[in-house]
N, C-alpha and C. Protein backbone atom coordinates (compact mmCIF):
# COMPACT_ATOMS: atom_id res chain seq x y z
N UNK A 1 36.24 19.59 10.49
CA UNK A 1 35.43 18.59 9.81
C UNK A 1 33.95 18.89 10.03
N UNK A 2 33.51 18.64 8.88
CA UNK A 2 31.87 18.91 9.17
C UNK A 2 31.33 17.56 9.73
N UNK A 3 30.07 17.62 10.82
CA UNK A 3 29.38 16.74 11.10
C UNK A 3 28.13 16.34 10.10
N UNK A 4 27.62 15.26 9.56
CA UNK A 4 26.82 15.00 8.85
C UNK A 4 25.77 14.46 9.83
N UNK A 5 24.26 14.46 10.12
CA UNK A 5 23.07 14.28 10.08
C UNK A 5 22.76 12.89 9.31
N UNK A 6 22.82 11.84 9.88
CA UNK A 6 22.11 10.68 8.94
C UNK A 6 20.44 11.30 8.05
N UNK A 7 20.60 11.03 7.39
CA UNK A 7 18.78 10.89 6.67
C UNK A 7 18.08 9.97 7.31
N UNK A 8 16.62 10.34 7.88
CA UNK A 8 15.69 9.00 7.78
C UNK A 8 15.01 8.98 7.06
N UNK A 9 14.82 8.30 6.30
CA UNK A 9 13.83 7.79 5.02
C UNK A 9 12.65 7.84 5.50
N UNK A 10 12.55 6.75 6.50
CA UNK A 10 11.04 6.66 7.32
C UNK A 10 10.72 7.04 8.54
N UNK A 11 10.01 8.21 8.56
CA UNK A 11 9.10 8.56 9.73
C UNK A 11 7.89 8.64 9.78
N UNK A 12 7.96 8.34 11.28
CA UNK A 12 6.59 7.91 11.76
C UNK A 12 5.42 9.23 11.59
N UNK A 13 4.79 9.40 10.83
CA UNK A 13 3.30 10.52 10.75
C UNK A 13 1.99 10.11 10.77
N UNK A 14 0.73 10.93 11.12
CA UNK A 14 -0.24 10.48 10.87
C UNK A 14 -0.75 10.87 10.22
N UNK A 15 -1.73 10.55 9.49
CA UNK A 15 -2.29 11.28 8.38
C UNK A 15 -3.77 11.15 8.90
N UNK A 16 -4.69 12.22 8.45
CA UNK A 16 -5.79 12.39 8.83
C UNK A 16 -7.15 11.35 7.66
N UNK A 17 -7.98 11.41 8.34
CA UNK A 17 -9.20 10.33 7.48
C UNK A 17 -8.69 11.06 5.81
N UNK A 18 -9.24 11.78 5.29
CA UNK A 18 -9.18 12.27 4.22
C UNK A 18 -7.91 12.38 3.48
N UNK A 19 -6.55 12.36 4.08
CA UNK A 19 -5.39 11.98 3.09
C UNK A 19 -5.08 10.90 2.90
N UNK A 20 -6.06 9.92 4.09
CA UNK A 20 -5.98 8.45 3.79
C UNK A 20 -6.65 8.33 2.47
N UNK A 21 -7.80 9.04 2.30
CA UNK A 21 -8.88 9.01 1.08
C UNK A 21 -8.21 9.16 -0.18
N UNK A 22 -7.29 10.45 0.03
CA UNK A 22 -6.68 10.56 -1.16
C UNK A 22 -6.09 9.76 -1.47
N UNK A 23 -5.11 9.42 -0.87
CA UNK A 23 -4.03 8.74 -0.81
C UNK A 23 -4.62 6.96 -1.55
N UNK A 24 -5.91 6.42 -1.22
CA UNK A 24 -6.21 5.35 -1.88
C UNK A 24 -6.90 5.62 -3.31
N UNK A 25 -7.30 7.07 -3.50
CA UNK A 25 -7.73 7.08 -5.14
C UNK A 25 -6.76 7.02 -5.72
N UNK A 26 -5.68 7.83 -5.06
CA UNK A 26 -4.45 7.72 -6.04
C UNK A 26 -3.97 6.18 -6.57
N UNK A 27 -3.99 5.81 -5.58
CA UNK A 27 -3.25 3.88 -5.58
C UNK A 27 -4.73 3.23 -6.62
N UNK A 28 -5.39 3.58 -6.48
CA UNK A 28 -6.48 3.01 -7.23
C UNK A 28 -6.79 3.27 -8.76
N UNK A 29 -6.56 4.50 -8.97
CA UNK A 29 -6.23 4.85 -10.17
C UNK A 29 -4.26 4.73 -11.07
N UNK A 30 -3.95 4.53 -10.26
CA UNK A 30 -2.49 4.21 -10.82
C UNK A 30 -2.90 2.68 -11.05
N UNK A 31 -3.13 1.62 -9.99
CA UNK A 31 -3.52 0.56 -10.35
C UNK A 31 -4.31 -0.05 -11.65
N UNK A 32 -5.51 0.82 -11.83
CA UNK A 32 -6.12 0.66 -12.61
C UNK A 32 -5.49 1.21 -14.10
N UNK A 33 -4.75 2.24 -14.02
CA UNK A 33 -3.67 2.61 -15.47
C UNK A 33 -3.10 1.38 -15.75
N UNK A 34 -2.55 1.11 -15.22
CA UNK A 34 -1.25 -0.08 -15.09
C UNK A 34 -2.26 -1.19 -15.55
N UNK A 35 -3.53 -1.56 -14.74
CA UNK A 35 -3.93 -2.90 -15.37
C UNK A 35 -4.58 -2.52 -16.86
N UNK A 36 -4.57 -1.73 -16.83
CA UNK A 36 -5.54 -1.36 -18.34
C UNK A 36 -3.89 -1.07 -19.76
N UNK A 37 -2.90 -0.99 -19.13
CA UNK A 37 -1.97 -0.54 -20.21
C UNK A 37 -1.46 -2.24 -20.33
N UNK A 38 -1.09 -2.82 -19.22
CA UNK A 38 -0.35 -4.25 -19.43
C UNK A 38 -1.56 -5.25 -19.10
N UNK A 39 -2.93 -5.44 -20.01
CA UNK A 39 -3.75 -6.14 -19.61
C UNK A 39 -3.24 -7.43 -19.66
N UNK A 40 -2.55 -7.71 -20.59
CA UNK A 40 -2.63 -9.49 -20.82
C UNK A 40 -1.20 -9.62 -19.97
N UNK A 41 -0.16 -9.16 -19.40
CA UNK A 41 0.47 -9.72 -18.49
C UNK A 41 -0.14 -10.10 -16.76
N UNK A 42 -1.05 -8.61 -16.30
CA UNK A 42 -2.09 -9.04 -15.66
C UNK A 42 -3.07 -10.16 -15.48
N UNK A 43 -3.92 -10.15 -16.40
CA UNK A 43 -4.40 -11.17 -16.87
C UNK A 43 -3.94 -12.62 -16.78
N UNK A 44 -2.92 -12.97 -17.30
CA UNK A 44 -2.37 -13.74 -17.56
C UNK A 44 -1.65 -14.54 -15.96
N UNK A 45 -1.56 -13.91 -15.17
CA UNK A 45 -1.35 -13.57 -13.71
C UNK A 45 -2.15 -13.42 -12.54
N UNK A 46 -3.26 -13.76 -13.35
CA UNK A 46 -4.69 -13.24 -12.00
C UNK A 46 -4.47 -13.70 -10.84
N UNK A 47 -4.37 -15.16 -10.71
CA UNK A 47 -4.17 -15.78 -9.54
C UNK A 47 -3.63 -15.75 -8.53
N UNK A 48 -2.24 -15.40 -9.38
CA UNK A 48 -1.02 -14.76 -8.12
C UNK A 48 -1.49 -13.68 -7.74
N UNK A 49 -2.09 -12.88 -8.14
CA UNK A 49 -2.25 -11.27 -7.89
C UNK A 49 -3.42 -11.32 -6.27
N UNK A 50 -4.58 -12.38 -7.15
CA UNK A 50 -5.99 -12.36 -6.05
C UNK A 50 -5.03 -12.97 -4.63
N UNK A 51 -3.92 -14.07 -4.97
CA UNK A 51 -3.37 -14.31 -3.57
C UNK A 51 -2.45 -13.64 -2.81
N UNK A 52 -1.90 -12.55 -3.52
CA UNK A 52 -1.29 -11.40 -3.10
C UNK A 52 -2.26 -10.67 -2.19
N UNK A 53 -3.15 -10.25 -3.08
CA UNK A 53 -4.07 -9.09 -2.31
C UNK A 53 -4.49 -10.05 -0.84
N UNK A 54 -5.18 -11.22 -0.66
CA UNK A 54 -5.99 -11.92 -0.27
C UNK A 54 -5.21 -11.70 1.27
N UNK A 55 -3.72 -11.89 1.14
CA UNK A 55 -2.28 -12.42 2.03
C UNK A 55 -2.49 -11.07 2.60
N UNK A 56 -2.28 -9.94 2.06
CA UNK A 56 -1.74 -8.56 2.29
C UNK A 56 -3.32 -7.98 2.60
N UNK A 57 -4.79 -7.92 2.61
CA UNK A 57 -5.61 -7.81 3.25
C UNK A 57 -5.70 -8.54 4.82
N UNK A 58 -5.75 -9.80 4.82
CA UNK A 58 -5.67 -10.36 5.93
C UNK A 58 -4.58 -10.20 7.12
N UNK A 59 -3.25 -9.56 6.39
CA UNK A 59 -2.32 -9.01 7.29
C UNK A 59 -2.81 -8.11 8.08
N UNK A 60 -2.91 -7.01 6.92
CA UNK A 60 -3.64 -5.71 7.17
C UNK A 60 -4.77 -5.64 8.60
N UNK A 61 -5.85 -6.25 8.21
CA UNK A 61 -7.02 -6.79 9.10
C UNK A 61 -6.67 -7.43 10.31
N UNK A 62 -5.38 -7.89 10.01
CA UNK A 62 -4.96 -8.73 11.57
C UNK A 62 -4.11 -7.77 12.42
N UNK A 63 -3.27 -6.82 11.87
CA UNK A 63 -2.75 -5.83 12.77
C UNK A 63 -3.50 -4.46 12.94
N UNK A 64 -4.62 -4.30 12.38
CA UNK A 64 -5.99 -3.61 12.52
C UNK A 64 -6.47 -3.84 14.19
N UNK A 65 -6.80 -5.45 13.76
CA UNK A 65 -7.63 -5.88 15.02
C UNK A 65 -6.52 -5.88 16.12
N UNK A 66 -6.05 -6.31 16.13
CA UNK A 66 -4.23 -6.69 17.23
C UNK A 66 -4.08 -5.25 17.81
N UNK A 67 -4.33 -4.12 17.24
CA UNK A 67 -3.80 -3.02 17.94
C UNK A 67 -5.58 -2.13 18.94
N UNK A 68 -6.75 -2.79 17.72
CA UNK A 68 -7.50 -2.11 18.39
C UNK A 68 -7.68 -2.61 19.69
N UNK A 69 -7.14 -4.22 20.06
CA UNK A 69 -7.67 -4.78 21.19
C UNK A 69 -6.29 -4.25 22.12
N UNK A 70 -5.82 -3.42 22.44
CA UNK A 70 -4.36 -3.50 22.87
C UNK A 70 -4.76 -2.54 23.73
């Protein structure tokens, strides 16, 4: 019988300043495709979206700070 190797999907890496860089034009420009192709469902949605981001910044910022003080 052969032994199989699980897959991990997610591992832990770091990425250096600059693939972080990339890595947010990309998200920034896909974002911006997307709001520019489905404007009026966007649109139409602002609110939820600004309290999405608003939720998911302040997370962000809180396990930012939480680890720098650690």
């Amino acid at each position: 019988m052969e032994v199989r190797e699980t897959m991990k999907l997610f591992k832990s890496y770091t990425l250096t300043w600059w693939q972080i860089g990339i890595l947010k034009l990309a998200l920034l420009a896909a974002g911006t495709a997307i709001g520019a192709y489905w404007h009026g469902f966007f649109g139409a949605n602002l609110m939820a979206l600004v309290v999405i981001a608003v939720v998911a910044s302040a997370y962000v910022a809180y396990v930012t700070l939480k680890r720098s003080t650690e």
